[in-house]
N, C-alpha and C. Protein backbone atom coordinates (compact mmCIF):
# COMPACT_ATOMS: atom_id res chain seq x y z
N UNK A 1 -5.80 20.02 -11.16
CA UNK A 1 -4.77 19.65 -10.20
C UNK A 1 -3.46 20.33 -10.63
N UNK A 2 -3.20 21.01 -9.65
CA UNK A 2 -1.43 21.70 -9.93
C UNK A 2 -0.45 20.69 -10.07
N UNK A 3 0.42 21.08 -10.56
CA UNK A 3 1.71 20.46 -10.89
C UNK A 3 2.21 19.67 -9.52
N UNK A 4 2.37 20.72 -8.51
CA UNK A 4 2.87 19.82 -7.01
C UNK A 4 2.29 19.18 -6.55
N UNK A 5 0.35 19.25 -6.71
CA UNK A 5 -0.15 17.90 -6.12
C UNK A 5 0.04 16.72 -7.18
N UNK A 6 0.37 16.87 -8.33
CA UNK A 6 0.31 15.79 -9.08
C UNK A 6 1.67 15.00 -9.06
N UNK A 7 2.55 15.83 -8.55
CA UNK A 7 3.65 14.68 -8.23
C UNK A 7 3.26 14.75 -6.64
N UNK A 8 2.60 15.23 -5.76
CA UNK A 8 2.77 14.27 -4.17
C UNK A 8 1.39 13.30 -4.32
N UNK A 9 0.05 13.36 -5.48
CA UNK A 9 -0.28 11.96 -5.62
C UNK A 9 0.39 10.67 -6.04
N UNK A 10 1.56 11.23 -7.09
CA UNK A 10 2.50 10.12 -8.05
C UNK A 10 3.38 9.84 -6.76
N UNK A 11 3.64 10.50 -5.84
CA UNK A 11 4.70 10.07 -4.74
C UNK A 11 3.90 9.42 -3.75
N UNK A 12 2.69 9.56 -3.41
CA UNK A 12 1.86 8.80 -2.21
C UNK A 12 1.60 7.58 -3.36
N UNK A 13 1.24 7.20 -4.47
CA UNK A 13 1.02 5.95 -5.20
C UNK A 13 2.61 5.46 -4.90
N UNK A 14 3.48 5.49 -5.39
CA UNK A 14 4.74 5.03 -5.41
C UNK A 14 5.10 4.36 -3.76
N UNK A 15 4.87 5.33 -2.89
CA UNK A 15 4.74 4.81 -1.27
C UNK A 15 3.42 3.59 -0.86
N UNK A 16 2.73 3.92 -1.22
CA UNK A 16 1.61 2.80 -1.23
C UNK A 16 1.97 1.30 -1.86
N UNK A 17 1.94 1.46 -3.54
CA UNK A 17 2.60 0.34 -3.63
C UNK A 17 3.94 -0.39 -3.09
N UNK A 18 4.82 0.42 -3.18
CA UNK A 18 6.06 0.12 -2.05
C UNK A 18 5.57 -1.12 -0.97
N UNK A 19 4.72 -0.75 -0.15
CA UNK A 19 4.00 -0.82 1.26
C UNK A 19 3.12 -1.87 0.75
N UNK A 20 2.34 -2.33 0.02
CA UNK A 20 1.57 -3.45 -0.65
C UNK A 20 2.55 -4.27 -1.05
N UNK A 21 3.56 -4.25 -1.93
CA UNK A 21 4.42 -5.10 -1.76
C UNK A 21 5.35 -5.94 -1.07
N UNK A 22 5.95 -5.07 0.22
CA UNK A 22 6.20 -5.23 1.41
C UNK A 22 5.76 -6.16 2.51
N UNK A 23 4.52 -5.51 2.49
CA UNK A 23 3.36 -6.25 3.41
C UNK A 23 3.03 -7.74 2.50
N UNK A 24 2.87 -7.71 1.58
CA UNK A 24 2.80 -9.60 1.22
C UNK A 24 3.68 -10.05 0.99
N UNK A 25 5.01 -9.86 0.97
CA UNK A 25 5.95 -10.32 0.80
C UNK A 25 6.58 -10.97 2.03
N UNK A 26 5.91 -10.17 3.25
CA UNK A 26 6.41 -10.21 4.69
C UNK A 26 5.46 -11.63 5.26
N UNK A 27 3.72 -11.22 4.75
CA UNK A 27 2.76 -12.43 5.20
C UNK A 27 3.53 -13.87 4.66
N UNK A 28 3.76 -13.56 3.58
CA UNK A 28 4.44 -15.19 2.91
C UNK A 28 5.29 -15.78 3.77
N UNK A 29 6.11 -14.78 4.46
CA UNK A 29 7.33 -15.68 4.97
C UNK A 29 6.94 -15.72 6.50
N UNK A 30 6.20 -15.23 7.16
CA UNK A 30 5.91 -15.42 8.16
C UNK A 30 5.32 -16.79 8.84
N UNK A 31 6.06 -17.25 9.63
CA UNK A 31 5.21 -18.52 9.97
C UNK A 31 4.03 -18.46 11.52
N UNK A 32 3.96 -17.60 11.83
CA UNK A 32 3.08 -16.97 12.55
C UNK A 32 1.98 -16.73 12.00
N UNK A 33 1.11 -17.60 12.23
CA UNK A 33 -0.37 -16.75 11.99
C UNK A 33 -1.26 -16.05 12.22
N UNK A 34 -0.95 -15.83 13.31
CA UNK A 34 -1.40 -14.48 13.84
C UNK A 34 -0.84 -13.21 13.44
N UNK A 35 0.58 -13.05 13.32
CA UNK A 35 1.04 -12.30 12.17
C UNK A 35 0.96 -12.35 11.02
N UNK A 36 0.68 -12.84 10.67
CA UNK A 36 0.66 -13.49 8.82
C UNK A 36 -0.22 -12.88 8.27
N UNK A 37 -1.67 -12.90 9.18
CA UNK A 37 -3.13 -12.50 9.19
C UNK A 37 -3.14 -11.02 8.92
N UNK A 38 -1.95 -10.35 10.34
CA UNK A 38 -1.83 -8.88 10.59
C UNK A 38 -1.63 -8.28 8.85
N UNK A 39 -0.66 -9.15 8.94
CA UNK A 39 0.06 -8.35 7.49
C UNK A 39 -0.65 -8.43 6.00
N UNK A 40 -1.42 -9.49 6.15
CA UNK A 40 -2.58 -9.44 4.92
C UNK A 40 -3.10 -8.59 5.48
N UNK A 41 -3.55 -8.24 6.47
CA UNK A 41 -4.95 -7.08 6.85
C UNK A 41 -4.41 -5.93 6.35
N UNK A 42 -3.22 -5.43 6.65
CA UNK A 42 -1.96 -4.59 6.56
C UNK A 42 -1.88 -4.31 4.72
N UNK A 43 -1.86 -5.25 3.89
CA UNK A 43 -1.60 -4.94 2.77
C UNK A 43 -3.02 -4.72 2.26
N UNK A 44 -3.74 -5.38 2.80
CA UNK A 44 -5.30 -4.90 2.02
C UNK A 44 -6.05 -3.02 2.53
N UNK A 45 -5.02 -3.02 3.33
CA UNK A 45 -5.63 -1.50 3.73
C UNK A 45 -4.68 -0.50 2.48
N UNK A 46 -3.74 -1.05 2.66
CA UNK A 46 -2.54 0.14 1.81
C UNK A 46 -2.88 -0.15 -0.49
N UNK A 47 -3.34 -1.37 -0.15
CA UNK A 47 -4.64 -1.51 -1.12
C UNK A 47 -5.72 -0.38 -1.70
N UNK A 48 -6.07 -0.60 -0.47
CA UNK A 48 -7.19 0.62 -0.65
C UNK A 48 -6.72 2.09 -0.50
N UNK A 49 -5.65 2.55 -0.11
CA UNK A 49 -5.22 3.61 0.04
C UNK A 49 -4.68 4.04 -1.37
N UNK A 50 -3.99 2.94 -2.11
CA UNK A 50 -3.51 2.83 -3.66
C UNK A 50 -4.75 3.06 -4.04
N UNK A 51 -5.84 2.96 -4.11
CA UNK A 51 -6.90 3.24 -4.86
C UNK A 51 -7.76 3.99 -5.14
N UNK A 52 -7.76 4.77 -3.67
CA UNK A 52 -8.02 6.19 -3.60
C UNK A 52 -6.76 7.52 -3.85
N UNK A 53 -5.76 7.03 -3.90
CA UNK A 53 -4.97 8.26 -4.37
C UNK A 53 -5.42 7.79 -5.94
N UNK A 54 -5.36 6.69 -6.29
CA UNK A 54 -5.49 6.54 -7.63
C UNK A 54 -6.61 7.42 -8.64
N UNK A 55 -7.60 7.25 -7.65
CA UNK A 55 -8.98 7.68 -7.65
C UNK A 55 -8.71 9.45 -8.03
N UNK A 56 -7.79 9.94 -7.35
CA UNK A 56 -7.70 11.18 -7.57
C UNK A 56 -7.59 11.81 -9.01
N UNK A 57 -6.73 11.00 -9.86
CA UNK A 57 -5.83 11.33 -10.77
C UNK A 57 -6.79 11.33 -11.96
């Protein structure tokens, strides 16, 4: 892996978690559950997206 993909994987991890944090931070306060739901679904995808850039490295 070159130098520039290895910082735009370290920059797509950094955006991911960002976005996992976000997203449950948002379900907690939501009193909507139908939104609440969205946004767990929402953080469990950007989950998995953290895990496959991870996967790269």
């Amino acid at each position: 892996m070159t130098g520039k993909e290895l910082l735009y994987v370290e920059d797509a991890l950094g955006h991911e978690c960002f976005m996992k944090t976000c997203t449950k931070h948002t379900a907690s306060q939501l009193q909507d559950a139908a939104l609440s739901q969205y946004m767990t679904e929402l953080e469990q995808k950007h989950t998995e997206l953290f895990n496959k850039f991870l996967g790269l490295l």
